[in-house]
N, C-alpha and C. Protein backbone atom coordinates (compact mmCIF):
# COMPACT_ATOMS: atom_id res chain seq x y z
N UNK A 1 16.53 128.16 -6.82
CA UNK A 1 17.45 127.64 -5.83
C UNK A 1 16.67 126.78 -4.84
N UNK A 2 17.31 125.68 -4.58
CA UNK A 2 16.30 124.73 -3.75
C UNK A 2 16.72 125.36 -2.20
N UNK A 3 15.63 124.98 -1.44
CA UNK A 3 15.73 125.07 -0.02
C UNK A 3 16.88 124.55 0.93
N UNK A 4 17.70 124.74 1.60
CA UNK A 4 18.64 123.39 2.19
C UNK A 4 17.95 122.12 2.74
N UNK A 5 18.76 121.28 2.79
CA UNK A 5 18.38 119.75 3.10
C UNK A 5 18.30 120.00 4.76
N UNK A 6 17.32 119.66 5.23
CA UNK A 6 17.41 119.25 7.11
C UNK A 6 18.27 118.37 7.08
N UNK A 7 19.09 118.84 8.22
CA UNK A 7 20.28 117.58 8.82
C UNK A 7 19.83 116.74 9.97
N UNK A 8 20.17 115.48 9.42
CA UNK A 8 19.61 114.64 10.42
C UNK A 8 20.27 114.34 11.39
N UNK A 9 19.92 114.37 12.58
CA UNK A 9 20.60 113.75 13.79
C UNK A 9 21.08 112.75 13.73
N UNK A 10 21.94 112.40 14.70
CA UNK A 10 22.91 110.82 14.88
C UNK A 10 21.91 110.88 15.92
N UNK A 11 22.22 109.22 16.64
CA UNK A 11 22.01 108.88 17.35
C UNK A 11 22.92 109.81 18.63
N UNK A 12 24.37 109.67 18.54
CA UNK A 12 25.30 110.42 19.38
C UNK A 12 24.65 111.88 19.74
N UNK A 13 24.42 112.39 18.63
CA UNK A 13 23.52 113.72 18.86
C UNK A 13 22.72 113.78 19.60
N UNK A 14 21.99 112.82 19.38
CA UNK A 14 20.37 113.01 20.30
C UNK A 14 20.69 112.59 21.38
N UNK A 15 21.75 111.85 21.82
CA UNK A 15 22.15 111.46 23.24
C UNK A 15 22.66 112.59 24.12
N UNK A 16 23.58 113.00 23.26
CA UNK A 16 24.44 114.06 24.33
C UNK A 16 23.61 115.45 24.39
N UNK A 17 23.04 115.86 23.53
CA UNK A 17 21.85 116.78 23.75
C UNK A 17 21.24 116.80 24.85
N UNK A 18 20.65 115.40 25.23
CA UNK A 18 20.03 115.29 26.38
C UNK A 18 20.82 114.87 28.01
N UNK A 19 22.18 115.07 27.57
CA UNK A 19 23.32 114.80 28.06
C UNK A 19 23.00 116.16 29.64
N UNK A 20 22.92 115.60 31.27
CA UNK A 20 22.71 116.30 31.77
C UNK A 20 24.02 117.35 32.46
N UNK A 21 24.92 116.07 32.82
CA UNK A 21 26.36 116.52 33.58
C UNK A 21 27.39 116.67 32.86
N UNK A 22 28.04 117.70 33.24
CA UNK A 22 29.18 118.37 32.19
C UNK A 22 30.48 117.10 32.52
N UNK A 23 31.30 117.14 31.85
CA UNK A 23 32.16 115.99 32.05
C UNK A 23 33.71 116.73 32.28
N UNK A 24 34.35 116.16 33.42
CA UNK A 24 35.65 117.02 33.67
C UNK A 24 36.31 118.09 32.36
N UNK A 25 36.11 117.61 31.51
CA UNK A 25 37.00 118.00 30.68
C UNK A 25 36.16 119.35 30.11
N UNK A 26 34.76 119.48 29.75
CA UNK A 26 34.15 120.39 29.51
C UNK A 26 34.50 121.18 30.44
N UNK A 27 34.55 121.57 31.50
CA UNK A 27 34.28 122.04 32.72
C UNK A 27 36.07 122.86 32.64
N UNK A 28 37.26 122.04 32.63
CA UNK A 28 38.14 122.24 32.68
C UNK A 28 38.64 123.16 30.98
N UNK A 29 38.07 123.00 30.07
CA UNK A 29 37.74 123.76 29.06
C UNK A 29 37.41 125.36 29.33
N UNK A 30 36.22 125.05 29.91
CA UNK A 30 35.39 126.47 30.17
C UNK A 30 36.22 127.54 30.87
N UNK A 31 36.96 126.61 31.88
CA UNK A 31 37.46 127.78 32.71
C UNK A 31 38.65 128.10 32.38
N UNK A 32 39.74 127.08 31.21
CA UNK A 32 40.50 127.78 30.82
C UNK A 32 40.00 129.40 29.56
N UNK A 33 39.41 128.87 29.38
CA UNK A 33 38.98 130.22 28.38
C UNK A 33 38.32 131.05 28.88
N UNK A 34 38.10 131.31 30.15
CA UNK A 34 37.60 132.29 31.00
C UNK A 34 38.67 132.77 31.77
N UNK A 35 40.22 132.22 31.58
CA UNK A 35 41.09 132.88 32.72
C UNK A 35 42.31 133.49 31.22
N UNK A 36 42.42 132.72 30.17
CA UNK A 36 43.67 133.04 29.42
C UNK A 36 42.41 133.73 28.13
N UNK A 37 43.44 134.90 28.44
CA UNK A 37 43.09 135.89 27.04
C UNK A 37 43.78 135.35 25.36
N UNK A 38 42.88 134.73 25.32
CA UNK A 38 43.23 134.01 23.59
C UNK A 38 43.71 135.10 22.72
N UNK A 39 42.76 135.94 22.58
CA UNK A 39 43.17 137.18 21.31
C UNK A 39 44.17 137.71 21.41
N UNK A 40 44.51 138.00 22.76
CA UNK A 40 46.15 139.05 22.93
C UNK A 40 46.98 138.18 22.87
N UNK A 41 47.20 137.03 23.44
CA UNK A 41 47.98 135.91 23.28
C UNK A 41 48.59 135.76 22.36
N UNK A 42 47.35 135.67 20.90
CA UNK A 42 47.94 135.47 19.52
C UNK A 42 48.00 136.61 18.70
N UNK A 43 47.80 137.63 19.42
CA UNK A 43 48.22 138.62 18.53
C UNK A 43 49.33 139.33 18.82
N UNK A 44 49.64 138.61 20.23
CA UNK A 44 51.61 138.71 20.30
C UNK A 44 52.44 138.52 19.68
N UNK A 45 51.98 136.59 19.62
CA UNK A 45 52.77 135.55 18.99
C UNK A 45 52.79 135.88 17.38
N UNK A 46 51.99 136.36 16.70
CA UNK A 46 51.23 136.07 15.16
C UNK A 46 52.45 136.33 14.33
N UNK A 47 53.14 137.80 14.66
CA UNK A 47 53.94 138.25 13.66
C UNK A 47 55.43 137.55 14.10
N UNK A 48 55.42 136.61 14.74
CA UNK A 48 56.94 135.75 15.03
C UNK A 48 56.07 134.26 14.31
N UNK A 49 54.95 133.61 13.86
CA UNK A 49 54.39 132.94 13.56
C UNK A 49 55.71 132.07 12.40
N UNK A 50 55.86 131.60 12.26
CA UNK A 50 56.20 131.15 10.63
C UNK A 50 55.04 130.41 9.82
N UNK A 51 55.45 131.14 8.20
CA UNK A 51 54.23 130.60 7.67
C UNK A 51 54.78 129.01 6.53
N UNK A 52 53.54 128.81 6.32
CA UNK A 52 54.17 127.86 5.53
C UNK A 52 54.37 128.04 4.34
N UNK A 53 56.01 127.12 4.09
CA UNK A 53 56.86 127.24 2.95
C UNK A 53 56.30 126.81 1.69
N UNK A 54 55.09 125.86 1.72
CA UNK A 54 54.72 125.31 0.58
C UNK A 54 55.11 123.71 0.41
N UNK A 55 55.98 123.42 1.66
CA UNK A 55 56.49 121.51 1.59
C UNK A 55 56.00 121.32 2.77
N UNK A 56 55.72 120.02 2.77
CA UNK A 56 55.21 119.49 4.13
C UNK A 56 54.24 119.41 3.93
N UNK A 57 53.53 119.11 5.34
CA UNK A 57 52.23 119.04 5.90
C UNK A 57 51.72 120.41 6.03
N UNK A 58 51.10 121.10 6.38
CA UNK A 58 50.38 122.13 6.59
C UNK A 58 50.16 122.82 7.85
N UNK A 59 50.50 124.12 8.26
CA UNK A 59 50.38 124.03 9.65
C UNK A 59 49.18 124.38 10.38
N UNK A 60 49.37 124.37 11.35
CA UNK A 60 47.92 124.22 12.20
C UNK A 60 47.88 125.38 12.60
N UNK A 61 46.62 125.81 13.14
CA UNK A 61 46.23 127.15 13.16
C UNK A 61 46.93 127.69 14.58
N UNK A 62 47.48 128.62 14.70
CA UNK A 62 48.04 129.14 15.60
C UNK A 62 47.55 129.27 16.85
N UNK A 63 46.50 129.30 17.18
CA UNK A 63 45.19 129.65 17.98
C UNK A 63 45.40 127.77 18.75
N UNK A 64 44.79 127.17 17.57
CA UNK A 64 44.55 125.86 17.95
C UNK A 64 45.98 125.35 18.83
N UNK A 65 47.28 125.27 18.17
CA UNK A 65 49.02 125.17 19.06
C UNK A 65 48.59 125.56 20.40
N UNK A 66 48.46 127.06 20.45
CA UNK A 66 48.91 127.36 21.42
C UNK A 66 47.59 126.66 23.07
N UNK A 67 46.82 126.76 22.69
CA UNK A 67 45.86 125.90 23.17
C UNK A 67 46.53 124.64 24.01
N UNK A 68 46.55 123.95 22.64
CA UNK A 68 47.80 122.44 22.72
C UNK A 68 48.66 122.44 24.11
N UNK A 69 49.38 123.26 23.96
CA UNK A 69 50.64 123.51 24.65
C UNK A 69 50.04 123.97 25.90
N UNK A 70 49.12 125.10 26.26
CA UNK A 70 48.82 125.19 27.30
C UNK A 70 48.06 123.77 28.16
N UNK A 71 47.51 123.20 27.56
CA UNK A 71 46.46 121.66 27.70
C UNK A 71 47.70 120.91 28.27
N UNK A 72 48.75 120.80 27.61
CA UNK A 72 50.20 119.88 27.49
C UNK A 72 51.04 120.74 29.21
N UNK A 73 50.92 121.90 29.53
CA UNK A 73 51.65 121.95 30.54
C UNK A 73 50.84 122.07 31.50
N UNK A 74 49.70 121.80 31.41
CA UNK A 74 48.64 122.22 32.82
C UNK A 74 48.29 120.77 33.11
């Protein structure tokens, strides 16, 4: 079995790495997930969830929505 391949950096990578100041949105990130309890949230919602029928598009992860929506009314 061969070794894995090293991944090479982007340029973008090596920038924001060295990236010093958090940017509104990080910041406004952090502290939503430090005030709203994700896990109980969706383990309210989960079993009213609908799943998918098999037509369409595919749905998005439940976790990720509800996120959405909170982002969308704040």
């Amino acid at each position: 079995m061969k070794p894995p391949q090293p991944i090479q950096v982007s340029f973008a990578q090596a920038e924001y790495a060295q990236k010093k100041k958090r940017t509104r949105r990080e910041v406004f990130l952090e502290k939503m997930a430090e005030v709203v309890p994700w896990a109980r949230l969706v383990k309210v919602i989960e079993p009213r969830d609908p799943k998918s029928g098999g037509h369409g598009r595919p749905p998005r992860g439940l976790e990720r929505m509800l996120r959405m929506y909170f982002v969308q009314q704040w």
